[in-house]
C-alpha atoms as a PDB file:
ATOM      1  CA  UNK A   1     -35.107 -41.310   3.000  1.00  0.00           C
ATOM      2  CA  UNK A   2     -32.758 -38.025   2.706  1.00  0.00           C
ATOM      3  CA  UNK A   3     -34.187 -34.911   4.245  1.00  0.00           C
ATOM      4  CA  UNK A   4     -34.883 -31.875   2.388  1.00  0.00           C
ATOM      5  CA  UNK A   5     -33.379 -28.632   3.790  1.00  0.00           C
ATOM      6  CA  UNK A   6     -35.378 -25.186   3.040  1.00  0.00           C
ATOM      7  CA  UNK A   7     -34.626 -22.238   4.824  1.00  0.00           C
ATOM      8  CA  UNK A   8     -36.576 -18.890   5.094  1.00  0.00           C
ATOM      9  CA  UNK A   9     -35.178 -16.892   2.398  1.00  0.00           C
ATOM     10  CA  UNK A  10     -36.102 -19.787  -0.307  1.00  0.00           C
ATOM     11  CA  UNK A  11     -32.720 -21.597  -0.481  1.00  0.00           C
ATOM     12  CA  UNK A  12     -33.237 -25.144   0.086  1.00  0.00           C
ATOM     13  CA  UNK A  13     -31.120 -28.344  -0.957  1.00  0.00           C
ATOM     14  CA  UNK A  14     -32.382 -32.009  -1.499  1.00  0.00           C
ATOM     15  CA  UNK A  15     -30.206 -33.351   1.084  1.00  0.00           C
ATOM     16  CA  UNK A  16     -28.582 -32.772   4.474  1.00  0.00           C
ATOM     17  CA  UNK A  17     -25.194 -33.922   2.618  1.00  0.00           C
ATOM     18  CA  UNK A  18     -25.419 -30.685  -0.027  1.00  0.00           C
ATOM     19  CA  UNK A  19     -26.602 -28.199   2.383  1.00  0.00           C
ATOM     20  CA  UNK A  20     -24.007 -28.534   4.994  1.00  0.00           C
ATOM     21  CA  UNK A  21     -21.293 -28.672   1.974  1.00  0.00           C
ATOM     22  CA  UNK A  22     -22.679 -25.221   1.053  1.00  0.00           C
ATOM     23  CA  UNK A  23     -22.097 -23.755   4.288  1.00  0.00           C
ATOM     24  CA  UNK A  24     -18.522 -25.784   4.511  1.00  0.00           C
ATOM     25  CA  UNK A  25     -16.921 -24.476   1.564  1.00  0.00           C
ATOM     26  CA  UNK A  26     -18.442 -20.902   2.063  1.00  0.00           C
ATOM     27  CA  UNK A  27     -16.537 -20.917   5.754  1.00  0.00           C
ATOM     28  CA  UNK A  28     -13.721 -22.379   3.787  1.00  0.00           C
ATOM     29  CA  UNK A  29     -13.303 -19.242   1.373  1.00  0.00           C
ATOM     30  CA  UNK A  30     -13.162 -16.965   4.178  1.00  0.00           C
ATOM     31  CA  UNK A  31     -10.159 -16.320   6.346  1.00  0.00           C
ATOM     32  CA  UNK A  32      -9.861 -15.823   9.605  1.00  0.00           C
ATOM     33  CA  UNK A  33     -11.410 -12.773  11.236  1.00  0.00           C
ATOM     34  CA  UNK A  34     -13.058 -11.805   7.678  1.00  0.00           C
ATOM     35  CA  UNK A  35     -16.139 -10.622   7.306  1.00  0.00           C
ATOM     36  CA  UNK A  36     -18.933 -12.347   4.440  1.00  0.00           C
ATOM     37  CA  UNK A  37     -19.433  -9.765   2.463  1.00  0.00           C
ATOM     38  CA  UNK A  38     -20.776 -11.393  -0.712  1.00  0.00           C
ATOM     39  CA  UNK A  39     -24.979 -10.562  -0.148  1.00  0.00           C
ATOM     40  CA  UNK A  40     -25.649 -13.798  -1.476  1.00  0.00           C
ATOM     41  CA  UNK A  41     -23.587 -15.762   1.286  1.00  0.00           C
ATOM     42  CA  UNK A  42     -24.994 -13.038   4.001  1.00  0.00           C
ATOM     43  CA  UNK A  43     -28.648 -13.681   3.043  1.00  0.00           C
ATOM     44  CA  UNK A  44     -28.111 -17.406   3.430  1.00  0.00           C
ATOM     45  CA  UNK A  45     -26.423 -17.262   6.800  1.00  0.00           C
ATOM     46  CA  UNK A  46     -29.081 -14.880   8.114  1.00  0.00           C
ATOM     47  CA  UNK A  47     -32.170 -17.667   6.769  1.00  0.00           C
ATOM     48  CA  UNK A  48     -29.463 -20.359   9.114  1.00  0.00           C
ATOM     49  CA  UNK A  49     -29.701 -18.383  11.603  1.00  0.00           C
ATOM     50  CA  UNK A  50     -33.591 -18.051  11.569  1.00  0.00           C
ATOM     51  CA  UNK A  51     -33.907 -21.732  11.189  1.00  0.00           C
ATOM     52  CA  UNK A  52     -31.485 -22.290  13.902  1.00  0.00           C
ATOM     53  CA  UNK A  53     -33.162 -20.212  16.706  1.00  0.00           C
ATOM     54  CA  UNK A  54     -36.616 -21.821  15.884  1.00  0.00           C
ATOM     55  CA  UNK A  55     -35.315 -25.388  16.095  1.00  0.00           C
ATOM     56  CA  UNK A  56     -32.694 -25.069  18.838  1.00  0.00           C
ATOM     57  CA  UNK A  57     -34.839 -23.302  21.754  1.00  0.00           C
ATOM     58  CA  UNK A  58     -32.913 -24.374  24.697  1.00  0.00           C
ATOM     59  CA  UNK A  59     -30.355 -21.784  24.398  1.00  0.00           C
ATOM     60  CA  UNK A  60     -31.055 -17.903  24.265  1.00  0.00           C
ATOM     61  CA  UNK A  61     -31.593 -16.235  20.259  1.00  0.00           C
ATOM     62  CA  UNK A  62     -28.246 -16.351  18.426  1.00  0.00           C
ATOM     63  CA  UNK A  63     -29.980 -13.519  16.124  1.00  0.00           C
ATOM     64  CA  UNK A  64     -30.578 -11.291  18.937  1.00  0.00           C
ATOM     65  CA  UNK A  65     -30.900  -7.224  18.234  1.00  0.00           C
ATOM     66  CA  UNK A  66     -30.736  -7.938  14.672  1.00  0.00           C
ATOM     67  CA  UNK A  67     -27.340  -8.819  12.542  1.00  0.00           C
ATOM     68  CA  UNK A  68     -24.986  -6.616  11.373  1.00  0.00           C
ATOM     69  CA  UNK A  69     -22.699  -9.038   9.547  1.00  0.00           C
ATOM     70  CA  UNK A  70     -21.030 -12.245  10.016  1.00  0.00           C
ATOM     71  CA  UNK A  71     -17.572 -13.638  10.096  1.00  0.00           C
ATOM     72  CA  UNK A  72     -15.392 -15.946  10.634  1.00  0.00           C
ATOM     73  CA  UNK A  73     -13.116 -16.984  13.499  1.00  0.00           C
ATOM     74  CA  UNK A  74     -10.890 -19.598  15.363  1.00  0.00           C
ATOM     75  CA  UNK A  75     -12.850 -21.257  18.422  1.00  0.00           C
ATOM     76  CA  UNK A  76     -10.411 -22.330  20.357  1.00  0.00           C
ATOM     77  CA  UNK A  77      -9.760 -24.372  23.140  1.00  0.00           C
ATOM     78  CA  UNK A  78      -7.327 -26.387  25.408  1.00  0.00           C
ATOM     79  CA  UNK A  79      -5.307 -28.188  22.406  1.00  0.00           C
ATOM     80  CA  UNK A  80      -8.039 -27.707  19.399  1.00  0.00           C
ATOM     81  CA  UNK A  81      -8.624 -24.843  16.977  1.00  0.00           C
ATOM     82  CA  UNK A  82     -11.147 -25.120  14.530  1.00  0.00           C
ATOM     83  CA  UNK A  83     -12.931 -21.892  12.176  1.00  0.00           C
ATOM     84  CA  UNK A  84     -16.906 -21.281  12.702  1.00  0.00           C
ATOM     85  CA  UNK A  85     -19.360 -18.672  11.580  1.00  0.00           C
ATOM     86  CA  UNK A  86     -19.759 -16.047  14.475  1.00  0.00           C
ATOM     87  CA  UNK A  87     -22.554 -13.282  14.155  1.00  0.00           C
ATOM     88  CA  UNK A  88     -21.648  -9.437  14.772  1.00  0.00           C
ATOM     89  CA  UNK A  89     -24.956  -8.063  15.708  1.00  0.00           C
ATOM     90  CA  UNK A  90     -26.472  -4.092  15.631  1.00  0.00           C
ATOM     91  CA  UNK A  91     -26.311  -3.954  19.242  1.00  0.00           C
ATOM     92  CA  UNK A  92     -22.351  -4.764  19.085  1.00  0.00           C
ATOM     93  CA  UNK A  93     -21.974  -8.326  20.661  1.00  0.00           C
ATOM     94  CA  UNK A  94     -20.770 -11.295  19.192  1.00  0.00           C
ATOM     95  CA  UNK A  95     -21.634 -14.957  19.278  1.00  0.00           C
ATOM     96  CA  UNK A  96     -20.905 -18.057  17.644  1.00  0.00           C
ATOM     97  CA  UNK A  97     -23.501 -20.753  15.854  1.00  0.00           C
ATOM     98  CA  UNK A  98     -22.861 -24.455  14.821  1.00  0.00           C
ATOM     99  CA  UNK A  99     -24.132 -24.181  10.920  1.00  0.00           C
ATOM    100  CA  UNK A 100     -23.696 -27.817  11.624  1.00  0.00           C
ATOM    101  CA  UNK A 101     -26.527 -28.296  14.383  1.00  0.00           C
ATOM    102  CA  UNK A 102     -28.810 -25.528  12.186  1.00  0.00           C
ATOM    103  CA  UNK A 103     -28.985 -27.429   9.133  1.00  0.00           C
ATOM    104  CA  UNK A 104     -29.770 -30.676  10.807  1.00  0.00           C
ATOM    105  CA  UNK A 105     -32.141 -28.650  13.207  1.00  0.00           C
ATOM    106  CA  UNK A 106     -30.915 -30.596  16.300  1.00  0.00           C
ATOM    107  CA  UNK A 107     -29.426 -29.271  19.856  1.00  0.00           C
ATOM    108  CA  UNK A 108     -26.840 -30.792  21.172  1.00  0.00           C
ATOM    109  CA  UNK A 109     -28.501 -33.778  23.774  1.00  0.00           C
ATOM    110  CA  UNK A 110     -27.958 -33.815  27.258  1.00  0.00           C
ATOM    111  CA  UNK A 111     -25.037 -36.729  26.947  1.00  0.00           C
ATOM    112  CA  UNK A 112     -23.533 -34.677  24.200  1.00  0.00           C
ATOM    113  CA  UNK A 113     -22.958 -31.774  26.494  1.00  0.00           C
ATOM    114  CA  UNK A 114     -22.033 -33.593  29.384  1.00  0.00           C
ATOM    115  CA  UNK A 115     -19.161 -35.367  26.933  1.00  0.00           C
ATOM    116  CA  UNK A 116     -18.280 -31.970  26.102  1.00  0.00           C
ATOM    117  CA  UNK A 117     -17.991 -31.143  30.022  1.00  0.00           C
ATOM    118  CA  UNK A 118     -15.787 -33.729  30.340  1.00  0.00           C
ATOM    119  CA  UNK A 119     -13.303 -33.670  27.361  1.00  0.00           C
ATOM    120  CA  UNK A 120     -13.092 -29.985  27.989  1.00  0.00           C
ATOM    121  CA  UNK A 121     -12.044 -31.045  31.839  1.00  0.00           C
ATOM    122  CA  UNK A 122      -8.706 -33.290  31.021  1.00  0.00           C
ATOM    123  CA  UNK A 123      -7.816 -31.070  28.597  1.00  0.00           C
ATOM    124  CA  UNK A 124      -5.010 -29.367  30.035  1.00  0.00           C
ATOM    125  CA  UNK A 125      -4.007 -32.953  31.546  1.00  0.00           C
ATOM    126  CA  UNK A 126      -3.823 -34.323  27.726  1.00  0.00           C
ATOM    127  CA  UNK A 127      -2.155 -31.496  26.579  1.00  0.00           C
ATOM    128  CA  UNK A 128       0.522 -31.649  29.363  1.00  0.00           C
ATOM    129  CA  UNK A 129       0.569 -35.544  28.872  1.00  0.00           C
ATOM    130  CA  UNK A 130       1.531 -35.580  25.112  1.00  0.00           C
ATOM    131  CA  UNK A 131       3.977 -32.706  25.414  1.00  0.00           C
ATOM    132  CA  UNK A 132       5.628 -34.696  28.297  1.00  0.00           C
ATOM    133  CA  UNK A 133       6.081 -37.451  26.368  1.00  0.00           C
ATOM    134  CA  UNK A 134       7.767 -35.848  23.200  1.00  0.00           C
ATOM    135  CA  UNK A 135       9.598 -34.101  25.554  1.00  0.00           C
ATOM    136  CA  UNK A 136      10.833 -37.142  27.047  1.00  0.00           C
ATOM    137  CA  UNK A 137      10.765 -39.907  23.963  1.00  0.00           C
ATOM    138  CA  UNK A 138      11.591 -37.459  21.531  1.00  0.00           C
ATOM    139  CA  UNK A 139      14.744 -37.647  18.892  1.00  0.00           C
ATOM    140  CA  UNK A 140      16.626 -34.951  17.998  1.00  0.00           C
ATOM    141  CA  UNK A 141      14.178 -33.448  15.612  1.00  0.00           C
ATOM    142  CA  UNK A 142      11.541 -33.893  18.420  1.00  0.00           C
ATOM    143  CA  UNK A 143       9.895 -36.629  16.558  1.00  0.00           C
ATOM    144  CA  UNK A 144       8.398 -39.735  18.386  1.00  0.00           C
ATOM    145  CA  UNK A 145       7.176 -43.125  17.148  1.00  0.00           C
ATOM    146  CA  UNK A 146       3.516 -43.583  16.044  1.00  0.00           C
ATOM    147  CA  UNK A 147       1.888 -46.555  18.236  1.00  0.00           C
ATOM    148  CA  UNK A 148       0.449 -48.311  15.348  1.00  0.00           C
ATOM    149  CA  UNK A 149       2.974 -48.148  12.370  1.00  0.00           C
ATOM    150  CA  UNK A 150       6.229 -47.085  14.318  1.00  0.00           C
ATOM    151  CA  UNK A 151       6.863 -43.906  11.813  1.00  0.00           C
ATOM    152  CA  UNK A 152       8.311 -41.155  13.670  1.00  0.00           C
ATOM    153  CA  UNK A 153       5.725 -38.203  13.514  1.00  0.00           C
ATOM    154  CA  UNK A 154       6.041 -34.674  14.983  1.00  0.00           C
ATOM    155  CA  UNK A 155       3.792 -32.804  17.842  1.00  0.00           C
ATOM    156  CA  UNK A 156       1.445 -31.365  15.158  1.00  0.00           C
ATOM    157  CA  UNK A 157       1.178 -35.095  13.096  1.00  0.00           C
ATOM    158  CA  UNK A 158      -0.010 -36.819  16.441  1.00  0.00           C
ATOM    159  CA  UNK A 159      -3.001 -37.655  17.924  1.00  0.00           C
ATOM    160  CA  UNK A 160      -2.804 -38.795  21.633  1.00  0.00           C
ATOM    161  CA  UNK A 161      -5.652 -41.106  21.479  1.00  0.00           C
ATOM    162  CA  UNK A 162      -7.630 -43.205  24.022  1.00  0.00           C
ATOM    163  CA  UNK A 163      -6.593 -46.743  22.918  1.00  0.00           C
ATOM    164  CA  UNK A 164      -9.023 -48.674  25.370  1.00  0.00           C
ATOM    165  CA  UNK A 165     -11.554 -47.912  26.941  1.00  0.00           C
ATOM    166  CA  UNK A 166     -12.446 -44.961  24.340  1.00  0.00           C
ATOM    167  CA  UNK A 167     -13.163 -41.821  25.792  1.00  0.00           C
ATOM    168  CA  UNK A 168     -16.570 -42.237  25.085  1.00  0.00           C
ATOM    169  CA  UNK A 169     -16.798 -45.135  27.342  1.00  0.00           C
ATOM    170  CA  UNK A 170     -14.868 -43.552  29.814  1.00  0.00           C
ATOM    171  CA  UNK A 171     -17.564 -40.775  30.213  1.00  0.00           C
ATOM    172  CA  UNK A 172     -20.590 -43.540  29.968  1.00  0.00           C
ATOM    173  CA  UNK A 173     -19.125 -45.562  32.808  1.00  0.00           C
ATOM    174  CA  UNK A 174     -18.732 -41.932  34.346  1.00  0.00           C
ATOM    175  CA  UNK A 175     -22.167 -41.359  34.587  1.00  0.00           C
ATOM    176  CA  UNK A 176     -23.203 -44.883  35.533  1.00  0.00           C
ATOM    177  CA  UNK A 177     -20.690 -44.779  38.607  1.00  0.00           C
ATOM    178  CA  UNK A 178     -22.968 -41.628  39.866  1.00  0.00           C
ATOM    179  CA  UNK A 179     -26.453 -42.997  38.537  1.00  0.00           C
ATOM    180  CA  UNK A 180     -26.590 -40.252  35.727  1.00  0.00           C
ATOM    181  CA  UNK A 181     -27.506 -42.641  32.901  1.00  0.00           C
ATOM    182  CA  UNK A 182     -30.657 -40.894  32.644  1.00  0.00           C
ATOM    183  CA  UNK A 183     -29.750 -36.707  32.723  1.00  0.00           C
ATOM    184  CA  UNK A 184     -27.376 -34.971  34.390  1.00  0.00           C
ATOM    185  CA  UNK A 185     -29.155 -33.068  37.707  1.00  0.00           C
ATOM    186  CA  UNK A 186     -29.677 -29.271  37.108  1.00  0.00           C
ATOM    187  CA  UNK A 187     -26.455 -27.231  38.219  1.00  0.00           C
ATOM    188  CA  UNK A 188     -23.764 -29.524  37.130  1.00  0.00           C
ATOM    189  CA  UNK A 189     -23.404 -27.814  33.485  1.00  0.00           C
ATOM    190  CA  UNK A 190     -22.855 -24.428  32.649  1.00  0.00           C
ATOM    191  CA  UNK A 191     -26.305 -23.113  30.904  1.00  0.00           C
ATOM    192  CA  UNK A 192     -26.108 -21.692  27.375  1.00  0.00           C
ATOM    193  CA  UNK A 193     -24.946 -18.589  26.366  1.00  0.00           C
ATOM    194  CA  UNK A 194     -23.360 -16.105  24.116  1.00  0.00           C
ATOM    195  CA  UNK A 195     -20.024 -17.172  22.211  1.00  0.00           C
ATOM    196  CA  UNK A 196     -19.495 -20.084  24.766  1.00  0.00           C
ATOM    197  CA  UNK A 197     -18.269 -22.232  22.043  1.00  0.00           C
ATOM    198  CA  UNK A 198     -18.645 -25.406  24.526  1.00  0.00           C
ATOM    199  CA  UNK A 199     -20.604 -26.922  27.660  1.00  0.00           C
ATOM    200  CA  UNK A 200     -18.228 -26.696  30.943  1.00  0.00           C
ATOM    201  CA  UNK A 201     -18.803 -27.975  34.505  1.00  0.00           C
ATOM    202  CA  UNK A 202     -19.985 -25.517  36.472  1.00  0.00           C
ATOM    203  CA  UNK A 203     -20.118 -27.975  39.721  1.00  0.00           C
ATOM    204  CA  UNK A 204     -16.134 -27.895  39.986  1.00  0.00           C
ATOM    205  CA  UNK A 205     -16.128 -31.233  42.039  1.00  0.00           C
ATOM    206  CA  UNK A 206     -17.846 -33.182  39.405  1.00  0.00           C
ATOM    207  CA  UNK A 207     -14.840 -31.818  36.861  1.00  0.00           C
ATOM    208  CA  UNK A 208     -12.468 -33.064  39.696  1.00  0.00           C
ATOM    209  CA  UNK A 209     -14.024 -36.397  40.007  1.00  0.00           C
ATOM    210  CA  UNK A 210     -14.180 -37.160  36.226  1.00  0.00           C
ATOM    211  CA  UNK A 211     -10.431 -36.036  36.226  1.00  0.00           C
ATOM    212  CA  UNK A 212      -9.453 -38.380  38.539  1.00  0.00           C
ATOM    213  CA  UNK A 213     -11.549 -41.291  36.981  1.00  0.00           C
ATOM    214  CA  UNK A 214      -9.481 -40.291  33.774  1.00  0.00           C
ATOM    215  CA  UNK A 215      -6.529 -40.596  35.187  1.00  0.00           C
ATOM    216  CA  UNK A 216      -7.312 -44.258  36.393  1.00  0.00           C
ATOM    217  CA  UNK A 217      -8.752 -45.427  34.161  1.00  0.00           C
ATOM    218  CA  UNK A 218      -7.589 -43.940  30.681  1.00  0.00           C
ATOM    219  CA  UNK A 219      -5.189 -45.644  28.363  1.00  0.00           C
ATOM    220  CA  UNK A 220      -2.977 -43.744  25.929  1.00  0.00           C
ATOM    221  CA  UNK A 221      -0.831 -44.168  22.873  1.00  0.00           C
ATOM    222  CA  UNK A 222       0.339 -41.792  20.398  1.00  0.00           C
ATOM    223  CA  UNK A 223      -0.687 -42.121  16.906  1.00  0.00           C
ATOM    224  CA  UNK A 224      -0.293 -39.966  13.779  1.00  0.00           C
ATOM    225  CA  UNK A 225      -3.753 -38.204  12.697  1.00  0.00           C
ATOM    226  CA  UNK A 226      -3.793 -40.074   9.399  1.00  0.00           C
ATOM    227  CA  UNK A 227      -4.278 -43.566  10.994  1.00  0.00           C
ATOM    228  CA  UNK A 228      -6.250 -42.680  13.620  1.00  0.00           C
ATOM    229  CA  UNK A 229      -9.035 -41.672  10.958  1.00  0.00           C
ATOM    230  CA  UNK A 230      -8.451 -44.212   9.286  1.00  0.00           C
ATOM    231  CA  UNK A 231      -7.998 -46.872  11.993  1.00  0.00           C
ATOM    232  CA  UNK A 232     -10.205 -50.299  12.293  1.00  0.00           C
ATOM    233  CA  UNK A 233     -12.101 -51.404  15.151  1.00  0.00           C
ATOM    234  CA  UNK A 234      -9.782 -54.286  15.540  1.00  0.00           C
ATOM    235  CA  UNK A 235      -7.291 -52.186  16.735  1.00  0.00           C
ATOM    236  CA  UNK A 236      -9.241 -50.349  19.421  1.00  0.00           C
ATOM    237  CA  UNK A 237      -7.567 -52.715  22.123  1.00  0.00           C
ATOM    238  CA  UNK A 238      -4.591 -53.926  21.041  1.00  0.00           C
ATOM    239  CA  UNK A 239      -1.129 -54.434  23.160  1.00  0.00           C
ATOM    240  CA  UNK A 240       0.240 -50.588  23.997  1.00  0.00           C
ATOM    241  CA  UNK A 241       3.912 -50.123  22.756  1.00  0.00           C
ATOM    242  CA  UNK A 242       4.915 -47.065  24.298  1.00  0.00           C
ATOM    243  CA  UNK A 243       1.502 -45.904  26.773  1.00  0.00           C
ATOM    244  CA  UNK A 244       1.723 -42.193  27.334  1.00  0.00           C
ATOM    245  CA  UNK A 245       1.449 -41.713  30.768  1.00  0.00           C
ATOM    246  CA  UNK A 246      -0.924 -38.911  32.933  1.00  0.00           C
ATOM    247  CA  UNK A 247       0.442 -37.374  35.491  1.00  0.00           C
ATOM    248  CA  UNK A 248      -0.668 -39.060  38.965  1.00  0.00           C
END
């Protein structure tokens, strides 16, 4: 049965599907750094913003001393970009909000953040990994082969993906290995807070440990972005052609 969404200031949508499609294309007809001016778009982040600190309680008030305006901007990471709404507010700070996790009213569960802990831990080693290997396997316009159709695709066309095991079952078997299946203890994740954009380790050993399980245990392949959204099940374990290989 679809779920209606109906925020403060009387807005409201029959589905979860046209709501966050609202909020899309309004972040997609702002540019980078600019602020919403149009009242109409302002009034309906402000009513997100309501709904999103009285659903999501496990992280301090986005809303804080009041807002001032909103706008958008890169959040950025080690190799990912990607535009969000951030909130100026009157008492001059800034912070970001998913308008993703307000609509569908839902924080972020405990193996969601932890998955975020690790991804953004081997980062830097996938980032070094894939530039290694165009570096290496590269022709003269710098291209490389993609692992499922052989085309030759640049740096920015690839997508160094986890063939087999998924990353995703990387990070389960993770937490199984230290008997975590049910929570991750108190002090191993960095807490909420203002404009951090995603969950970290804060216990700098556990980071270590999961980096070194990675390295073990990952499998990699290059493969251009358009097949790997588009790519089957099937060939989630197939023979690697040309494995991209983390540094030991």
């Amino acid at each position: 049965m679809a779920k209606s969404i109906n925020l403060p200031n009387g807005r409201s949508w029959k589905t979860q599907t046209t709501a966050l499609a609202h909020f899309k294309d309004m972040l997609a007809r702002h540019s980078d750094n600019e602020v919403v001016e149009d009242r109409s778009d302002h009034d309906d982040l402000v009513a997100l913003l309501e709904r999103y600190d009285a659903v999501i309680t496990d992280s301090p008030a986005k809303i804080g001393s009041g807002v001032e305006h909103f706008f958008r901007r890169r959040n950025v990471g080690e190799g990912y970009s990607t535009p969000g709404f951030w909130v100026h507010r009157t008492d001059g700070t800034d912070t970001d909000f998913s308008y993703i996790s307000a609509v569908k009213g839902q924080p972020k569960s405990n193996a969601q953040e932890f998955y975020d802990a690790c991804r953004g831990a081997v980062a830097a080693d996938l980032l070094t990994a894939k530039k290694r290997h165009f570096e290496t396997h590269g022709d003269e316009a710098g291209r490389v082969p993609c692992d499922l159709s052989d085309e030759l695709i640049t740096f920015a066309e690839a997508h160094l993906d986890h063939a087999y095991p998924t990353f995703g079952q990387l990070v389960v078997s993770f937490r199984a290995a230290r008997g975590w299946q049910h929570g991750v203890p108190v002090g191993v994740l960095s807490p909420p807070a203002d404009a951090q954009i995603t969950t970290s380790f804060v216990d700098t050993s556990a980071a270590e440990a999961f980096r070194q399980f990675h390295r073990g245990a990952a499998t990699l392949r290059i493969v251009s972005r358009e097949r790997n959204l588009a790519m089957s099940a099937g060939q989630r374990k197939p023979k690697i052609k040309r494995p991209v290989q983390l540094e030991l």
